[in-house]
Protein backbone atom coordinates (compact mmCIF):
# COMPACT_ATOMS: atom_id res chain seq x y z
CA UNK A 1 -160.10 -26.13 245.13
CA UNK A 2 -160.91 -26.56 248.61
CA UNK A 3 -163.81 -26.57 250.93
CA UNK A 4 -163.79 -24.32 253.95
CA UNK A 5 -162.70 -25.28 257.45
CA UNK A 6 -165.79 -24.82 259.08
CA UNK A 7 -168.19 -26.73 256.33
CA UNK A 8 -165.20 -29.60 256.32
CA UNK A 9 -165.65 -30.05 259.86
CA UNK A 10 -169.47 -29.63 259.46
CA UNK A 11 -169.76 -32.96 257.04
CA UNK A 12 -167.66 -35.10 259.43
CA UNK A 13 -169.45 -34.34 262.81
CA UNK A 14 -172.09 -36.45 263.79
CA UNK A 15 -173.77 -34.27 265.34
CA UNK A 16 -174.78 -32.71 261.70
CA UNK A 17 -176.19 -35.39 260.33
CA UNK A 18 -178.56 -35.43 264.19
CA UNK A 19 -179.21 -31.59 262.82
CA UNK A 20 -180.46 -32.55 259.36
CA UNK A 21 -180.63 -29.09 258.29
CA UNK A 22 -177.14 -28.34 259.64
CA UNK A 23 -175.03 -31.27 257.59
CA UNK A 24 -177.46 -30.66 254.26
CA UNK A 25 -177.16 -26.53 253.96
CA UNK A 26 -173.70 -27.49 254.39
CA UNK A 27 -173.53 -29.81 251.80
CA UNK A 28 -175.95 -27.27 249.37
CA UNK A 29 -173.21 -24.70 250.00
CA UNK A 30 -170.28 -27.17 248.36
CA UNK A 31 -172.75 -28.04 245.47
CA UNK A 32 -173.41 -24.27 245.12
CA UNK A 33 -169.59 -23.09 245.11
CA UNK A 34 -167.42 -26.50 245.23
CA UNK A 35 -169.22 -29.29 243.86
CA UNK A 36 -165.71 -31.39 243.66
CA UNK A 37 -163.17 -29.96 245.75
CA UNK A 38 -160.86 -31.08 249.07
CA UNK A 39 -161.87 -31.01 252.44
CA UNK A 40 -159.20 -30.93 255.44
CA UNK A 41 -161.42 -30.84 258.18
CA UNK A 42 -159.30 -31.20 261.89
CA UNK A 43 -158.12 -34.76 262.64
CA UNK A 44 -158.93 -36.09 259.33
CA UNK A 45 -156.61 -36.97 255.72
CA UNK A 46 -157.82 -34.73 252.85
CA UNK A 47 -160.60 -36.33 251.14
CA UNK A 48 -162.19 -34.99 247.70
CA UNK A 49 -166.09 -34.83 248.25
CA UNK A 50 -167.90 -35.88 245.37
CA UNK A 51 -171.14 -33.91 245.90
CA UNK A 52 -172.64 -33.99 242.45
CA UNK A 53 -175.40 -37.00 241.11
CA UNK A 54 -173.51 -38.01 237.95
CA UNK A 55 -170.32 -37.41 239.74
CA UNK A 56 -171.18 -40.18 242.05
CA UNK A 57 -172.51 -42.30 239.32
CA UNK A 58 -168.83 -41.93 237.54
CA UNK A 59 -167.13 -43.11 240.41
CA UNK A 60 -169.56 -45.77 241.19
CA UNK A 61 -169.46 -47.08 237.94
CA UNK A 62 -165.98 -47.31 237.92
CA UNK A 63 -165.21 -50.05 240.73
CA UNK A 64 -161.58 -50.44 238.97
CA UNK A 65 -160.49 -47.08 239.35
CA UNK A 66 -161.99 -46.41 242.12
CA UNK A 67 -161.31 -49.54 244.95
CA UNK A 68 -163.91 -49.51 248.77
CA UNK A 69 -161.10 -51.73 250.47
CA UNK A 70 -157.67 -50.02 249.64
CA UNK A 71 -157.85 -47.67 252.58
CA UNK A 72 -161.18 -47.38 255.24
CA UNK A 73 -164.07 -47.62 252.99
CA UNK A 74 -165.98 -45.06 256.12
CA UNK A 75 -164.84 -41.66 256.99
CA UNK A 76 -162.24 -42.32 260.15
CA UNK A 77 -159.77 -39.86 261.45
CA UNK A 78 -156.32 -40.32 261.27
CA UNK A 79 -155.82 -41.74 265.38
CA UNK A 80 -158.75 -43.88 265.14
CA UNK A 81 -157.36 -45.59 261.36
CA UNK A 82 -154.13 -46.23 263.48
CA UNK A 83 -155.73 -47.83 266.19
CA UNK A 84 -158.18 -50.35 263.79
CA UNK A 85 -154.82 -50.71 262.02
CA UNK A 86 -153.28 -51.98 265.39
CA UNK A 87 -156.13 -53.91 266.18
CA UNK A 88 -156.32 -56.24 263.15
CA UNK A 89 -152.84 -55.49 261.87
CA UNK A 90 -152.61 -53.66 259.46
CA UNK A 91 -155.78 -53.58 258.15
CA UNK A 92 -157.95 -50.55 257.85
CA UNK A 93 -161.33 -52.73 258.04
CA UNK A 94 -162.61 -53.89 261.39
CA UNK A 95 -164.89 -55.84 259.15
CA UNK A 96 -164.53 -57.37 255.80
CA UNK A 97 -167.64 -57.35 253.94
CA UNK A 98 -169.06 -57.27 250.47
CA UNK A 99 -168.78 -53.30 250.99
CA UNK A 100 -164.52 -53.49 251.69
CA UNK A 101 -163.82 -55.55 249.01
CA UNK A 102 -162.70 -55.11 245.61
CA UNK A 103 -163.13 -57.43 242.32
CA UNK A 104 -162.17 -60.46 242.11
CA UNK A 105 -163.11 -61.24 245.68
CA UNK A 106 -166.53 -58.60 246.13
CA UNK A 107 -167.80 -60.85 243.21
CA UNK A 108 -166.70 -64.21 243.80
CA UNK A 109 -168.52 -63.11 247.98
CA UNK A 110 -171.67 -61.56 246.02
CA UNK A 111 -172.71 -64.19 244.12
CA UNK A 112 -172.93 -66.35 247.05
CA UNK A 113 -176.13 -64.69 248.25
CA UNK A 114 -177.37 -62.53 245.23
CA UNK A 115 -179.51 -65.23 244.13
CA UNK A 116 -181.42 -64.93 247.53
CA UNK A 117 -182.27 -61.33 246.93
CA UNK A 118 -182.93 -61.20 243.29
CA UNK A 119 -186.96 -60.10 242.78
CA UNK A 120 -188.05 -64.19 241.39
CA UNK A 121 -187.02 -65.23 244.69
CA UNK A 122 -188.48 -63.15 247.32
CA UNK A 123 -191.91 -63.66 245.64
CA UNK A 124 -192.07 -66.55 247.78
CA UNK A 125 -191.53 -64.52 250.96
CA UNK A 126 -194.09 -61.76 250.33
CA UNK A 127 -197.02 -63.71 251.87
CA UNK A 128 -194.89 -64.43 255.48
CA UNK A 129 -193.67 -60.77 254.95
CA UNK A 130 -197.36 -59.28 254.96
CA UNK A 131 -198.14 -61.63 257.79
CA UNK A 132 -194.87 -59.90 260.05
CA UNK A 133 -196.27 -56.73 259.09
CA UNK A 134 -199.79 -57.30 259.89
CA UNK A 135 -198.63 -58.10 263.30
CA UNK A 136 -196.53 -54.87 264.11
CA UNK A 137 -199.28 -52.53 262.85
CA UNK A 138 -202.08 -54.68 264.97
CA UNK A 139 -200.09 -53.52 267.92
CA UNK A 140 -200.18 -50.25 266.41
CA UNK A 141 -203.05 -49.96 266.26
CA UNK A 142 -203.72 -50.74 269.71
CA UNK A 143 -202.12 -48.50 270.98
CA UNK A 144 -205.46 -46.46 271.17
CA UNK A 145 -203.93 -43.44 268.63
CA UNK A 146 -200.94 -42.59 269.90
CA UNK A 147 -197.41 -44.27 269.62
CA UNK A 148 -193.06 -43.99 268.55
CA UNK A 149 -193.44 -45.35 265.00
CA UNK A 150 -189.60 -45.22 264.59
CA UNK A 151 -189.54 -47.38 267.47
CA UNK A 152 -192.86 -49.62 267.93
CA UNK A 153 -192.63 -50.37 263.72
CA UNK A 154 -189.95 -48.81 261.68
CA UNK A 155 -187.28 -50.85 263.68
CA UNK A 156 -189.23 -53.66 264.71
CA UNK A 157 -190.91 -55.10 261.18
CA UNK A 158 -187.42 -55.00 259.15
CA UNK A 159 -185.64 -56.29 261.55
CA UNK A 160 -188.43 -59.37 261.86
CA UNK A 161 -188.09 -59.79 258.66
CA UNK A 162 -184.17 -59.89 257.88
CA UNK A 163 -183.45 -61.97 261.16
CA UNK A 164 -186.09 -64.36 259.77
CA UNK A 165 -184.33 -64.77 256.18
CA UNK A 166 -180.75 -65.06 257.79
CA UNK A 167 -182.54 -67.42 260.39
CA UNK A 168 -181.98 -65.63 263.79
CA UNK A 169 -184.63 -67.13 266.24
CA UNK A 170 -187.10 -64.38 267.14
CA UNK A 171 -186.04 -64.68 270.77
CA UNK A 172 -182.53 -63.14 269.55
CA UNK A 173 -183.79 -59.82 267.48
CA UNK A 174 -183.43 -57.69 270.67
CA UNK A 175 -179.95 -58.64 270.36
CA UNK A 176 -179.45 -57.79 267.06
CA UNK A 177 -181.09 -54.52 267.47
CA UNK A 178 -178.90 -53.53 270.21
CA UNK A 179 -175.94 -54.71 268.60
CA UNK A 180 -176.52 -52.90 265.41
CA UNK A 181 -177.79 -49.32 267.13
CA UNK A 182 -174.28 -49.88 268.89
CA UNK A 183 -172.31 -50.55 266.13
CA UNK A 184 -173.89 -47.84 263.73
CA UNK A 185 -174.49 -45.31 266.82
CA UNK A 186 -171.19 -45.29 268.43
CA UNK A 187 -171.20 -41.59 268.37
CA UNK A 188 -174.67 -41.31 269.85
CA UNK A 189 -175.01 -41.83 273.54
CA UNK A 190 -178.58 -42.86 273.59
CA UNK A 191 -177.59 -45.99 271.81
CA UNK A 192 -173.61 -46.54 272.53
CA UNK A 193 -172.80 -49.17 274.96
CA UNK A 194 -171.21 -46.47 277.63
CA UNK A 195 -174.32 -44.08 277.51
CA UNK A 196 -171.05 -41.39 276.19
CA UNK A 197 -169.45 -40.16 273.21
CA UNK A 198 -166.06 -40.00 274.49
CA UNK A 199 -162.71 -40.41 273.07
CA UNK A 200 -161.16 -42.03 269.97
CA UNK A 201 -159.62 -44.76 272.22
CA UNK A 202 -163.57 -45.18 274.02
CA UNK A 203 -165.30 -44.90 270.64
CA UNK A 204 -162.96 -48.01 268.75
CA UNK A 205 -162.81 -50.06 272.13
CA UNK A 206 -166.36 -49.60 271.94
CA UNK A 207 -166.60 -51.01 267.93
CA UNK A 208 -164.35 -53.67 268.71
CA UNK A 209 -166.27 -55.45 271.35
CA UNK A 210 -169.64 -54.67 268.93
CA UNK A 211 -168.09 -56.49 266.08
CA UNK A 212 -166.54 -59.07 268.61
CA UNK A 213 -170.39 -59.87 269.99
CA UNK A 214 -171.27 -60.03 266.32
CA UNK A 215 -168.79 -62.51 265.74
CA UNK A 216 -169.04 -64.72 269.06
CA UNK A 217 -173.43 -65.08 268.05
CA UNK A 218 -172.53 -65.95 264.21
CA UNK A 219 -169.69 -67.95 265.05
CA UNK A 220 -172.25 -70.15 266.96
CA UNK A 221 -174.67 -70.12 264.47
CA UNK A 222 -172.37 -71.03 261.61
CA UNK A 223 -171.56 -74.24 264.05
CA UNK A 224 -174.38 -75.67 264.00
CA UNK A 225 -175.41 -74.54 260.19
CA UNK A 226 -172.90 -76.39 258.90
CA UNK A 227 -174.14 -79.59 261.06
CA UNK A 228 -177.32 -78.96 260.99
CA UNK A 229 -178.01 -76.89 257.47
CA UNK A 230 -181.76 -75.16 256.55
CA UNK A 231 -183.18 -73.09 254.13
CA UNK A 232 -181.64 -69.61 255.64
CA UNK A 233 -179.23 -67.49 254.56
CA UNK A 234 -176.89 -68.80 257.36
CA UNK A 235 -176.44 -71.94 255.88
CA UNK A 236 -175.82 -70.91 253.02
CA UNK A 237 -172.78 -68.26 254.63
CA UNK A 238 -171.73 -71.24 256.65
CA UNK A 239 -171.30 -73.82 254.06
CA UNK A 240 -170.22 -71.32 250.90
CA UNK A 241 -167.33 -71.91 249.30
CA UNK A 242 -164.47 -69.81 247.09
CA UNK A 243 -162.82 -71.62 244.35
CA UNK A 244 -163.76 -75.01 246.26
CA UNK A 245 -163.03 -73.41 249.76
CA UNK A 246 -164.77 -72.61 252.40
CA UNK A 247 -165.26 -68.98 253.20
CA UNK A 248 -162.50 -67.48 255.46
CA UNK A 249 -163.73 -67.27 259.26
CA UNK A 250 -163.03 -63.42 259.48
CA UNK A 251 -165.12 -62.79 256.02
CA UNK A 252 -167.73 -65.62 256.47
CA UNK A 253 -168.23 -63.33 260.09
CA UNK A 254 -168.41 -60.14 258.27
CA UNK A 255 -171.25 -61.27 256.08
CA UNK A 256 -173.29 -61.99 258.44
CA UNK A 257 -172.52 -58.57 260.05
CA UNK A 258 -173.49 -57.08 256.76
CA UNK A 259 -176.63 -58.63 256.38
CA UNK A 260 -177.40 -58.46 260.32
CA UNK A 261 -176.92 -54.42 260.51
CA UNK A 262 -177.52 -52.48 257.23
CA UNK A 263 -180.16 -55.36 256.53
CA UNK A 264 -182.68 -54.16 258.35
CA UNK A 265 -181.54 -50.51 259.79
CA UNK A 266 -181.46 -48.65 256.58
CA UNK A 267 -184.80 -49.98 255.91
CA UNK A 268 -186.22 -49.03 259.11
CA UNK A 269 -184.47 -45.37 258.76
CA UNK A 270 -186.36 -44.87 254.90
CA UNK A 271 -189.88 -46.50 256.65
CA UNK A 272 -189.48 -43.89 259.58
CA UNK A 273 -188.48 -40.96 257.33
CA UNK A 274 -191.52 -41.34 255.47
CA UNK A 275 -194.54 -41.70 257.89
CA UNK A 276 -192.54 -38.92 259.70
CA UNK A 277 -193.29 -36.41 256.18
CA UNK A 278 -196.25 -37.53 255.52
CA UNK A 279 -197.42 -36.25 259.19
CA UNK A 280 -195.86 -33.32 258.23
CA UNK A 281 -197.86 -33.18 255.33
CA UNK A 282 -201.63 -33.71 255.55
CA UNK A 283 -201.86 -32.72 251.26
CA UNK A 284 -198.64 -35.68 250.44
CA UNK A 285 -200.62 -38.03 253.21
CA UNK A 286 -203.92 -37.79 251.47
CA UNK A 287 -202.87 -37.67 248.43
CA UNK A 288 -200.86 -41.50 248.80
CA UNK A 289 -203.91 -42.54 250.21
CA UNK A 290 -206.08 -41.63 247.42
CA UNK A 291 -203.60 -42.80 244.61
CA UNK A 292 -202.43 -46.27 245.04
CA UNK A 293 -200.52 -46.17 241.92
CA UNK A 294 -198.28 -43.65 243.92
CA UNK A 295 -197.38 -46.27 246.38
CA UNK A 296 -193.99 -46.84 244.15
CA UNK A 297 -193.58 -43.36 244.41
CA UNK A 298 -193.48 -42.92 247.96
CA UNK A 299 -191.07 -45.56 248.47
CA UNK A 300 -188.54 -44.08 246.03
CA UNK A 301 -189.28 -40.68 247.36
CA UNK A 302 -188.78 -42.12 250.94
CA UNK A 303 -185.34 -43.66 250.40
CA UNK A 304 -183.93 -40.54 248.77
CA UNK A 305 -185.51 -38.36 251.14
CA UNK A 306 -183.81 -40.10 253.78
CA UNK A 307 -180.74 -41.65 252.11
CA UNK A 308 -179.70 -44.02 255.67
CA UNK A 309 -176.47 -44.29 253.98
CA UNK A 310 -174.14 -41.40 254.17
CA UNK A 311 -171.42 -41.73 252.56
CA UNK A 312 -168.82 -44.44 251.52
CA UNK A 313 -165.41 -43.85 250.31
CA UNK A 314 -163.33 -44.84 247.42
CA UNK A 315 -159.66 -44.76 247.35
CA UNK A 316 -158.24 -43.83 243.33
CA UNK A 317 -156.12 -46.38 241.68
CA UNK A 318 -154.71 -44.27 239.39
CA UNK A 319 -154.12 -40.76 238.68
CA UNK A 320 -157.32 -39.69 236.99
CA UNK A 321 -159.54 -36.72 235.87
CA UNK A 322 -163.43 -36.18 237.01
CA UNK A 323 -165.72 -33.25 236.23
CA UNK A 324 -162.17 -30.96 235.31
CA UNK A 325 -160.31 -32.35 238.67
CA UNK A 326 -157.14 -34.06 238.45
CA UNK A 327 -157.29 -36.31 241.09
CA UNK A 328 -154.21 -38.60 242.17
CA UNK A 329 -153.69 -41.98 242.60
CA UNK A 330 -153.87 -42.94 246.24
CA UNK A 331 -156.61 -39.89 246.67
CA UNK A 332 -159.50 -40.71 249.10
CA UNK A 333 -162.94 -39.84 247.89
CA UNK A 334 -166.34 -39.13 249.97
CA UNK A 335 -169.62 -40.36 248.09
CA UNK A 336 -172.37 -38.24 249.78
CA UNK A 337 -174.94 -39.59 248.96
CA UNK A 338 -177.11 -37.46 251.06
CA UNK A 339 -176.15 -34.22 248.68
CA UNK A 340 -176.29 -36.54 245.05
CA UNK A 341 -179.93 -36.98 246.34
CA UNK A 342 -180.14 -33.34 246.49
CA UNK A 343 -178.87 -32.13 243.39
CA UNK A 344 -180.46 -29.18 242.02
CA UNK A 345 -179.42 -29.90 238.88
CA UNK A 346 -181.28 -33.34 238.69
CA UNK A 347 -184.53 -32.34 241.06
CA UNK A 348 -187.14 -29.73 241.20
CA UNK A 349 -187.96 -28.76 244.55
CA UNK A 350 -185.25 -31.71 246.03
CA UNK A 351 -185.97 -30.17 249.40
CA UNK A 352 -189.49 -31.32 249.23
CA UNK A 353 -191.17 -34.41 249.84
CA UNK A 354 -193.43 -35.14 247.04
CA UNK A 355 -194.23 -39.13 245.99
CA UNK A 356 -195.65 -37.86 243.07
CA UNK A 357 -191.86 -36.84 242.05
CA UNK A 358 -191.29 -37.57 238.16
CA UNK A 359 -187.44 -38.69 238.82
CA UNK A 360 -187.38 -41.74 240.69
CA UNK A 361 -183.84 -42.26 240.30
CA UNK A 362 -181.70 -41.23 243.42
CA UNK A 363 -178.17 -42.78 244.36
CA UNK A 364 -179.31 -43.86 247.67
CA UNK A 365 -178.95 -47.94 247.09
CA UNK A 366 -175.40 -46.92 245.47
CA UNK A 367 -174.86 -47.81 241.63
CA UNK A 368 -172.97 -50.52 239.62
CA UNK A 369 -171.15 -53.29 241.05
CA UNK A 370 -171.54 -52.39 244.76
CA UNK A 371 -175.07 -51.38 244.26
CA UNK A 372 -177.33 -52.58 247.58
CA UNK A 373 -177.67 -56.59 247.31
CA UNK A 374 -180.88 -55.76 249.67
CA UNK A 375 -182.53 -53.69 247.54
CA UNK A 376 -185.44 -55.38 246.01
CA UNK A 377 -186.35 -56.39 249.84
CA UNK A 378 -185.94 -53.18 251.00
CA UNK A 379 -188.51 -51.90 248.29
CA UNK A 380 -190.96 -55.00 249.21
CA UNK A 381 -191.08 -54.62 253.09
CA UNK A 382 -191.87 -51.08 252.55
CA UNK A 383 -194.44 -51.93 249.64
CA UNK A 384 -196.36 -54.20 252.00
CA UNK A 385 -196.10 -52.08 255.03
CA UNK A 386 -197.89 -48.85 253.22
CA UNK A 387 -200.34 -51.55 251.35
CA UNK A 388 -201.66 -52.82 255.15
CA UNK A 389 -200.99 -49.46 256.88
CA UNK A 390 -202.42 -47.12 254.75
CA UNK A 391 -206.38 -47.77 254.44
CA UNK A 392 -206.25 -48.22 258.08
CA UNK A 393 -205.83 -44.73 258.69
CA UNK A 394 -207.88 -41.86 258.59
CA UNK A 395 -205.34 -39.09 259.67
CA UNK A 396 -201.20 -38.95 261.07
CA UNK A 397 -199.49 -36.06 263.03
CA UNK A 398 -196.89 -35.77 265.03
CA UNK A 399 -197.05 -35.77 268.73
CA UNK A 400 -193.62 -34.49 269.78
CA UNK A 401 -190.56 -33.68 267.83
CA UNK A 402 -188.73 -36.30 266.06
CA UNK A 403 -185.05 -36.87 266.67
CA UNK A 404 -182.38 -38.10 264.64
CA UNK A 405 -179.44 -40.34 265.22
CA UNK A 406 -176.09 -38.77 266.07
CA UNK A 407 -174.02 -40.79 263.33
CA UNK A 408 -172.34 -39.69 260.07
CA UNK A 409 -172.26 -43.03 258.20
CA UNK A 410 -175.30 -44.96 258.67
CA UNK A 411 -178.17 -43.21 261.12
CA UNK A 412 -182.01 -42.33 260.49
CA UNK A 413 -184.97 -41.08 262.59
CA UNK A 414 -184.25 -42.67 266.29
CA UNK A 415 -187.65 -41.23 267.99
CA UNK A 416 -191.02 -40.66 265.87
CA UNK A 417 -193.82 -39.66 268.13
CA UNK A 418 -196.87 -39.66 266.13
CA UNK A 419 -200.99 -39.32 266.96
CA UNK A 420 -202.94 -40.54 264.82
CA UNK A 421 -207.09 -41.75 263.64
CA UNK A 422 -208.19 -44.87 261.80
CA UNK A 423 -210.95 -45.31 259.46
């Protein structure tokens, strides 16, 4: 089976996902008449899209049959794979994280850091982390009732946070905001570094010298970690090793990347998503407010509303068979996520926002091996944002209309103009 033209070339614009409604009806339509079928949208290689919940969890769960690093791990089109491909050669990966590799290497790179992000551990961050947000929504709250939550809190707090555990000096988060808006939002001129969208040549130029910034700061840092080591998760990057080796320079740089970016940006795009609802929403708002035991809720609700992440893709091993499909080996697979989180078939109502929701579960962190390292931080800066936040206000609207980010792998709310009353 496969999709049409016009919704293939609908789920690989980026300018869909900045039209929410746009890149989810299309995405309802394949889950209504092509739940796992090809799409050939122009300037792209066939890829099945695997639009289903527990068709995503199969895949997930299989990280044998199904590899991230055998071919690009994010939708690309064909001329821009041949120019990464030129660049690092041969390569599809401009970077090499956690998220392009493949057993035995993702797990031998994982356990590196998991330790760092497991729930016992970041207990002893929480008080430091409700300090950092006490401070953002102090200067919200100064604002005198009016402010860009997206941009005054969303991206400021995580990122605060995340530059703190890696141990980027405060004076260098503007950086690493700008850097990561650039690297995620090289479709969107707001945030690009040449204020266009142009070309395939423009657009990987562009992601080269991103990654290349990336790599001259951490490259720096991992200098002076391994000379001078703390308690951050730099030193520990810097002075890992691999079967008794040190970490290679090109993956030891892509860690960092990883935890530098999608760190702190999904987070922000989840925190963003949901104050922008709940202003939508003066029942969901009051109701969170009156209910602290749906404070768990809203965070789960939050993340799947939004789902930062995309998509990723997984290249098949081996000819295989999912939900009746035969697919072949060598077959390239979208995971989007965005339409699992949707599925009809596993929510009531998915295209409302309710924190009350009885299903929590949503594929929005990923599943099984490759699930997000970040997760249980994720959950926790959000936790202690809405427990500060929260009881300080006595009403939220929005004061303008909200816009999104113009990116089709990793984007969120970019403006969130909001009005608001405290108690």
């Amino acid at each position: 089976m496969v999709i049409s033209k016009e919704i293939s070339n609908i789920i690989v614009d980026p300018a869909s996902f900045a039209d929410w409604d746009k890149s989810h009806d299309a995405y309802t339509e394949i889950r209504r008449t092509s739940p796992l079928a090809v799409a050939e949208p122009d300037g792209f290689d066939p890829f099945w899209v695997v639009s289903k919940f527990d068709d995503i969890l199969a895949v997930e769960r299989d990280n044998t049959l199904f590899h991230n690093g055998d071919r690009s791990t994010i939708l690309t089109t064909i001329e821009a794979d041949k120019q990464v491909r030129e660049i690092t050669g041969g390569s599809p990966h401009l970077v090499r994280s956690l998220v392009q590799m493949d057993n035995p290497d993702h797990m031998n790179y994982r356990r590196l850091t998991q330790s760092w992000f497991m729930p016992q551990n970041l207990r002893g961050l929480e008080d430091r982390i409700r300090e950092i947000a006490r401070e953002f929504i102090d200067k919200m709250l100064a604002t005198g009732g009016e402010c860009d939550f997206a941009r005054e809190v969303a991206f400021l707090y995580p990122l605060r946070v995340v530059m703190e555990v890696i141990g980027v000096p405060e004076v260098d988060e503007p950086l690493m905001l700008k850097l990561t808006q650039e690297l995620f939002g090289a479709s969107d001129s707001d945030v690009n570094r040449s204020g266009d969208v142009g070309d395939t040549d423009t657009m990987i130029k562009m992601l080269n010298e991103v990654v290349s910034d990336f790599f001259g700061y951490f490259s720096a840092m991992t200098e002076d970690r391994r000379a001078n080591p703390r308690l951050d998760l730099a030193s520990v990057i810097a002075n890992g090793t691999i079967d008794g080796e040190p970490l290679g320079h090109f993956e030891a740089m892509s860690y960092y990347v990883i935890a530098a970016t999608a760190g702190h940006d999904t987070t922000s795009a989840s925190t963003a998503s949901a104050l922008w609802a709940l202003a939508e929403d003066p029942d969901q708002f009051a109701m969170v407010q009156n209910d602290p035991s749906l404070l768990a809720g809203l965070i789960e609700e939050s993340i799947r509303w939004e789902t930062p992440v995309k998509h990723f893709m997984r290249t098949a091993t081996a000819d295989t068979e999912l939900s009746g499909q035969k697919i072949s080996k060598g077959d390239w697979l979208q995971l989007a996520y965005p339409s699992g989180n949707r599925d009809e078939d596993k929510y009531d109502e998915p295209f409302k926002f309710n924190a009350a929701r009885k299903n929590k579960k949503h594929v929005a962190f990923g599943y099984g091996a490759h699930v997000c390292i970040g997760q249980h931080l994720a959950r926790m800066e959000m936790r202690i944002l809405w427990e500060e936040l929260l009881p300080k206000l006595k009403s939220v609207e929005l004061n303008g209309t909200p816009t999104r980010m113009n990116a089709s792998f990793v984007c969120g709310p970019k403006t969130v103009p909001i009005r608001f009353t405290l108690n």
